[in-house]
N, C-alpha and C. Protein backbone atom coordinates (compact mmCIF):
# COMPACT_ATOMS: atom_id res chain seq x y z
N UNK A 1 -11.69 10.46 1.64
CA UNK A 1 -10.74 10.98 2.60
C UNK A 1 -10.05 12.17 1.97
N UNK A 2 -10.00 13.22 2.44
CA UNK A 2 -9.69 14.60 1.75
C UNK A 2 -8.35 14.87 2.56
N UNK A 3 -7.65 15.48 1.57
CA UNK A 3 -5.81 15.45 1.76
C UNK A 3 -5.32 17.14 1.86
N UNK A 4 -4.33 17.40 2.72
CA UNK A 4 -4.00 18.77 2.75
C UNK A 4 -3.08 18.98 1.41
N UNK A 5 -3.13 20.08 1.26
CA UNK A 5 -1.44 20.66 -0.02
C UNK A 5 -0.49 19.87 0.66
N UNK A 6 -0.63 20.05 1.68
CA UNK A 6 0.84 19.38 2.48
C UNK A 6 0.97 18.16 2.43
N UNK A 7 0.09 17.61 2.69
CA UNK A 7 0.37 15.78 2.25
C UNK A 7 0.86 15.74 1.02
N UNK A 8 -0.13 16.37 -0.22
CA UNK A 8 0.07 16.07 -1.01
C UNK A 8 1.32 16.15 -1.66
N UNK A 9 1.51 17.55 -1.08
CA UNK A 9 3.18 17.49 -1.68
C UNK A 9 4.22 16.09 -1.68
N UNK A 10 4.42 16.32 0.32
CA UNK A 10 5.10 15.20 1.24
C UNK A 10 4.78 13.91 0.09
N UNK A 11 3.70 13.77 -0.26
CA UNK A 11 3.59 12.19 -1.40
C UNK A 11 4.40 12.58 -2.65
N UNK A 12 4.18 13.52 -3.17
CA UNK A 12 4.63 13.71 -4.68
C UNK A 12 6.16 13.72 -4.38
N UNK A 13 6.96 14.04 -3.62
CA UNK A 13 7.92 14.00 -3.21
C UNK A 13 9.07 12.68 -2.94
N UNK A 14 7.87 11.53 -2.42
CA UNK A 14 8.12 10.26 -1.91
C UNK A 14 8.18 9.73 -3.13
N UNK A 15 7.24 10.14 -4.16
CA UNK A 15 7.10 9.01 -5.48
C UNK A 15 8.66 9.03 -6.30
N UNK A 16 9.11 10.60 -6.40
CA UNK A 16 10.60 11.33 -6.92
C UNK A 16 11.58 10.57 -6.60
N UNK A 17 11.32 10.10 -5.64
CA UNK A 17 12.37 9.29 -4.62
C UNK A 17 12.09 8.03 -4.56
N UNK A 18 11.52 7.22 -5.04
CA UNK A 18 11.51 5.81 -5.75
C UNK A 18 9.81 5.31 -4.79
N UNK A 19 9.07 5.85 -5.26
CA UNK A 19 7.24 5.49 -4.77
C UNK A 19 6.55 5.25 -5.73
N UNK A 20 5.32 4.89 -5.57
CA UNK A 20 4.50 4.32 -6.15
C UNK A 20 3.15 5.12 -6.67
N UNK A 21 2.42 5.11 -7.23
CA UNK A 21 1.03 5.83 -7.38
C UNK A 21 -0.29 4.70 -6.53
N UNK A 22 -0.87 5.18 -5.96
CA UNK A 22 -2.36 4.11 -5.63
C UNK A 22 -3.23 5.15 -5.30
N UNK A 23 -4.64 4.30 -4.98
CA UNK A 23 -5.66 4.94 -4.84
C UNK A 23 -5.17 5.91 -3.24
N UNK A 24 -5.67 7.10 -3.32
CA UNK A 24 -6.21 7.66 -1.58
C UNK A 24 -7.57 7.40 -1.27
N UNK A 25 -8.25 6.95 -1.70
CA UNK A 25 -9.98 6.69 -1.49
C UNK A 25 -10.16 4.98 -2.38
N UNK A 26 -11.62 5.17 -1.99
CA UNK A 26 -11.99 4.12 -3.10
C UNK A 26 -11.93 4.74 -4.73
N UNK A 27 -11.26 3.72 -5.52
CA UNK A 27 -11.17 3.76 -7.04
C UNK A 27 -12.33 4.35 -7.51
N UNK A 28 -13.68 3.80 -7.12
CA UNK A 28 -14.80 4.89 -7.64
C UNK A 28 -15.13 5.89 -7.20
N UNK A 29 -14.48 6.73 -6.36
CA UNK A 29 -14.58 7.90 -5.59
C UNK A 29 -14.39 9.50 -7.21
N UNK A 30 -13.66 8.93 -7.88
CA UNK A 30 -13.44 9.85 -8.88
C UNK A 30 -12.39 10.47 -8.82
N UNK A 31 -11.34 9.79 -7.62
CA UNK A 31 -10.61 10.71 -7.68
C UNK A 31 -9.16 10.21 -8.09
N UNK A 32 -8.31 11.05 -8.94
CA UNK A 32 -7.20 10.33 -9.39
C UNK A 32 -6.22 9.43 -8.11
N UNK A 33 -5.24 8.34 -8.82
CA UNK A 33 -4.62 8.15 -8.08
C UNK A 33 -2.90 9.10 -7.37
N UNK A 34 -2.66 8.88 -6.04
CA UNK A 34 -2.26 9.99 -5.33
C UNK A 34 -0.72 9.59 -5.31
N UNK A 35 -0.02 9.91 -5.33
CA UNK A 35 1.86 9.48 -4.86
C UNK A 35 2.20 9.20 -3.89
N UNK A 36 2.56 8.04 -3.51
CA UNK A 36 2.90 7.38 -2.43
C UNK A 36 4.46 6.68 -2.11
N UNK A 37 4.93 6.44 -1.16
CA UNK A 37 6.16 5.56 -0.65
C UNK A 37 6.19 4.56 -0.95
N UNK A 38 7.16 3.89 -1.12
CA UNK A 38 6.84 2.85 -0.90
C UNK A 38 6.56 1.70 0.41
N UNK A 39 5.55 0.57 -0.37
CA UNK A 39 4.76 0.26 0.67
C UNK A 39 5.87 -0.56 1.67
N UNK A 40 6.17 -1.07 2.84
CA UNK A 40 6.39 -1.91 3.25
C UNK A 40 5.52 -3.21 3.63
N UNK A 41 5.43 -4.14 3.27
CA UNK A 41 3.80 -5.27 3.81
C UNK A 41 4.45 -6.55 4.07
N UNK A 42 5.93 -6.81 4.34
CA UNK A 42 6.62 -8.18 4.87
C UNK A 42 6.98 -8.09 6.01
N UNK A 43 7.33 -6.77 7.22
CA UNK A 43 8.18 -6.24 8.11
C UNK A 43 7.12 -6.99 9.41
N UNK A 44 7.70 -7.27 10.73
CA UNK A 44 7.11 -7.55 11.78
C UNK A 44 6.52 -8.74 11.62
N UNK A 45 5.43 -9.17 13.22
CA UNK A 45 4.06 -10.17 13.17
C UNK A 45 3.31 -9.67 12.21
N UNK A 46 2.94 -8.73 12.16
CA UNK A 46 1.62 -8.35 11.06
C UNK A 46 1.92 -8.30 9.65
N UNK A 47 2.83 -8.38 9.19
CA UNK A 47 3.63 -8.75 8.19
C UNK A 47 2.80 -9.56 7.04
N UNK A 48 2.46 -8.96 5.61
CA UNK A 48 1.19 -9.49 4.67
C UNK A 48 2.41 -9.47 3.54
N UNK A 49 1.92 -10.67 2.84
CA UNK A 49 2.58 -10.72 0.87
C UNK A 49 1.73 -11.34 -0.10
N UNK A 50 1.88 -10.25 -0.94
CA UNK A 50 1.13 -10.62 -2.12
C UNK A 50 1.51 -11.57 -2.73
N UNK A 51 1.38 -12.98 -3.23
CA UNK A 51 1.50 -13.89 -4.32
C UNK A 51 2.58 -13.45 -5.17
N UNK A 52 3.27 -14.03 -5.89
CA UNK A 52 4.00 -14.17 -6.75
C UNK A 52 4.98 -12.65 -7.00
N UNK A 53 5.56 -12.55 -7.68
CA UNK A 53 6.62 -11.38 -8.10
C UNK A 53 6.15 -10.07 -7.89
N UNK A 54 6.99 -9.16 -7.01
CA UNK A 54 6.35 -8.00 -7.59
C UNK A 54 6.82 -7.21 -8.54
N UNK A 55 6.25 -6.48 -9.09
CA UNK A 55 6.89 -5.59 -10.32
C UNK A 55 7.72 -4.49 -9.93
N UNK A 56 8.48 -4.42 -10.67
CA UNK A 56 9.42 -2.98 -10.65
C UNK A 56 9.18 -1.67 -9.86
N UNK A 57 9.44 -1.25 -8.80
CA UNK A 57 8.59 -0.17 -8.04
C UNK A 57 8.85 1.03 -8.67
N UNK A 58 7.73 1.90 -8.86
CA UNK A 58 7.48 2.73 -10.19
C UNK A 58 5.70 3.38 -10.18
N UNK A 59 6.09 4.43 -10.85
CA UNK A 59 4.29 4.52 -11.18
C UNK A 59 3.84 3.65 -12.03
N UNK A 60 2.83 3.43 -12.35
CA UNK A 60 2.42 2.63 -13.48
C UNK A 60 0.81 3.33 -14.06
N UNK A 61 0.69 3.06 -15.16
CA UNK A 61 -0.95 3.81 -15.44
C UNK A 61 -1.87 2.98 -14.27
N UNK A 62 -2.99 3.62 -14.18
CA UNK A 62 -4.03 3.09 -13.62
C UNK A 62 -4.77 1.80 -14.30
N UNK A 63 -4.92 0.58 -13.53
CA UNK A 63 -5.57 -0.54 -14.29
C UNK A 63 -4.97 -1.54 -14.39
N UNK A 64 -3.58 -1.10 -14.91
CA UNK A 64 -2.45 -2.40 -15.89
C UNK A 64 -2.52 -3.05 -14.28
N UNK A 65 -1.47 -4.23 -14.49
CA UNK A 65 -1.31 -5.19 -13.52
C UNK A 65 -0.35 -4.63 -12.57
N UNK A 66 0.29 -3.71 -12.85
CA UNK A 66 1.52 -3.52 -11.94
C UNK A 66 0.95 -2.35 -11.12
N UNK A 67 0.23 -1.27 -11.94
CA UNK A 67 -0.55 -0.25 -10.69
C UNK A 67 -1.36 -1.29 -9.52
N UNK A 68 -2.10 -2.17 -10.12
CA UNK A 68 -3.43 -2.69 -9.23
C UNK A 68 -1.97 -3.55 -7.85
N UNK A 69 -1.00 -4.06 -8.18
CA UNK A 69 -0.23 -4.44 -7.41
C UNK A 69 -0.32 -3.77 -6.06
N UNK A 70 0.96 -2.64 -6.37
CA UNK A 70 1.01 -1.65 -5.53
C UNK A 70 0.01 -1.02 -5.16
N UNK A 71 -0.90 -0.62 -5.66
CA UNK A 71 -2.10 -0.13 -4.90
C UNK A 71 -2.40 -0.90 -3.91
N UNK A 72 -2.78 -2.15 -4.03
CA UNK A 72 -2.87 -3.33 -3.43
C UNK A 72 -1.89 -3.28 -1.84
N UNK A 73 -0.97 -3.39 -2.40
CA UNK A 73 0.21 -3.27 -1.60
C UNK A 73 0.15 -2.27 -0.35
N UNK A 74 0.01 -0.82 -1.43
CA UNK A 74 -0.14 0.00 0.19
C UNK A 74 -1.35 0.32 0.65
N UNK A 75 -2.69 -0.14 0.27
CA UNK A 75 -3.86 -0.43 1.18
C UNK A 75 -3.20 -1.72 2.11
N UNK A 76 -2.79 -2.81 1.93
CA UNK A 76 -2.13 -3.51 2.74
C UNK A 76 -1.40 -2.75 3.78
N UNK A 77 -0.41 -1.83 3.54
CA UNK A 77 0.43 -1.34 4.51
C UNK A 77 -0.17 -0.44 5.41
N UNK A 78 -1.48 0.12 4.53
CA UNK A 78 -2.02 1.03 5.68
C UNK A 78 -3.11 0.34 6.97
N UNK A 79 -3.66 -0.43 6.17
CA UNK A 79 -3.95 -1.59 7.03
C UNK A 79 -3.82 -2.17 8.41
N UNK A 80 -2.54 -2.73 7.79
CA UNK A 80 -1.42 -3.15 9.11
C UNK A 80 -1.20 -2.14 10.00
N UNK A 81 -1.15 -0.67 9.50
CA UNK A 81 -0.43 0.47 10.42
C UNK A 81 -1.40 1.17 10.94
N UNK A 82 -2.71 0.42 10.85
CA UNK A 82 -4.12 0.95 11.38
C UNK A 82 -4.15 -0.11 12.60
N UNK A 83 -4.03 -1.10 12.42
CA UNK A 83 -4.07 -2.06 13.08
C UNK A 83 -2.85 -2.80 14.38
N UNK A 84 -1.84 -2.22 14.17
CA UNK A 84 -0.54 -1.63 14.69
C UNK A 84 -0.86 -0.85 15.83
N UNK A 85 -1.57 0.33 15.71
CA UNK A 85 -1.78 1.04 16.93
C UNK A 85 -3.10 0.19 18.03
N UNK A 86 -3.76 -0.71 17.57
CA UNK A 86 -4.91 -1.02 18.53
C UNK A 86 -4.50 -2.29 18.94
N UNK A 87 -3.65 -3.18 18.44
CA UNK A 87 -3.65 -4.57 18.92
C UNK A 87 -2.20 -4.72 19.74
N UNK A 88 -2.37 -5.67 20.51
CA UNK A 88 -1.15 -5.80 21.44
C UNK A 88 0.34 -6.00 20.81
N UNK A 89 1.57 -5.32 21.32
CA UNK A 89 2.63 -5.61 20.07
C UNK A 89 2.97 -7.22 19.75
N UNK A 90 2.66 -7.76 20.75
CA UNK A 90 3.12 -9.47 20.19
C UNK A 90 1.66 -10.05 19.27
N UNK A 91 1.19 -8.98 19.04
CA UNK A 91 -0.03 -9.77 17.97
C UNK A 91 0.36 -10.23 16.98
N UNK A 92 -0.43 -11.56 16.44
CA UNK A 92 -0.04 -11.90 14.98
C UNK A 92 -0.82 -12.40 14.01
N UNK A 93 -1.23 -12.43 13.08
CA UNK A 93 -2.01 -13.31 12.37
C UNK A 93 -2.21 -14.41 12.46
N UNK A 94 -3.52 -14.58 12.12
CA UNK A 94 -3.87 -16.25 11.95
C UNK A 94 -4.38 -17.01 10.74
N UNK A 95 -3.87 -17.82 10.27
CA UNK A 95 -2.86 -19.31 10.96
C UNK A 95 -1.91 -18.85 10.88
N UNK A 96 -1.38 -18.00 9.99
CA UNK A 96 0.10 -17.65 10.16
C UNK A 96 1.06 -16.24 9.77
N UNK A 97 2.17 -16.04 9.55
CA UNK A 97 2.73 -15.08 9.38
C UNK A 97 3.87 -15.26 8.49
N UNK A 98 3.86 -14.56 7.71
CA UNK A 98 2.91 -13.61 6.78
C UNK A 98 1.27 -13.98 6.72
N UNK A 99 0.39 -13.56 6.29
CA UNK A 99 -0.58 -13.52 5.75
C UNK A 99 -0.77 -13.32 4.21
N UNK A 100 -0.68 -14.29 3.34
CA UNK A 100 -0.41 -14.14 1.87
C UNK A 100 -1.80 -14.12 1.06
N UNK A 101 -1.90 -13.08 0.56
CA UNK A 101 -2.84 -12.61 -0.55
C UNK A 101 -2.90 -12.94 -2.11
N UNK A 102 -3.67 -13.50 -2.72
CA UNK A 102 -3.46 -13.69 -4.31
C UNK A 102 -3.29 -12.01 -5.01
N UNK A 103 -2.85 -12.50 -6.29
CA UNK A 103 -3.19 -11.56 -7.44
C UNK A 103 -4.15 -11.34 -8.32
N UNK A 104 -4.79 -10.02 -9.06
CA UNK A 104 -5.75 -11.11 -10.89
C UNK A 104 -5.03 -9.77 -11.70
């Protein structure tokens, strides 16, 4: 997925201001990870959580446990906000809500 200057900025901007780093593509795409917001993934029916604690919101190197989090995290959020525009607003997950995800 190929990004304007302008996004990119708009992200590098968001991270300054308390965001995260994650992938914009797939991890083997080659391409570094990009600056992002932070994610929201508890809000509404569609509403997803990751397992156990999350870490400090922050960049983190690529790999350690706390990048793969948040990465995690806002593929989750984009997800939901893909899925947000096509399904009816009282939609919800099944069996339930949240929808909770492990960690490794």
């Amino acid at each position: 997925m190929a990004t304007t200057t302008a996004s990119r900025r708009k992200s590098a901007t968001a991270t300054t201001n308390g965001g995260i780093s994650a992938w914009e593509d797939d991890p083997m795409s080659g391409l570094p990870p990009i600056a992002r917001p932070e994610p929201n993934i508890g809000a509404g029916a569609l509403g997803v959580a990751i397992s156990g604690p999350a870490p400090k919101l922050g960049v983190y190197p690529k790999g350690t446990a706390d990048f793969r989090y948040w990465a995690a995290a806002d593929a989750l959020a984009r997800v939901v906000a893909v899925w947000k525009q096509v399904l009816p607003t009282n939609a919800t997950w099944e069996p339930s809500t949240p929808t909770t995800t492990g960690r490794r």
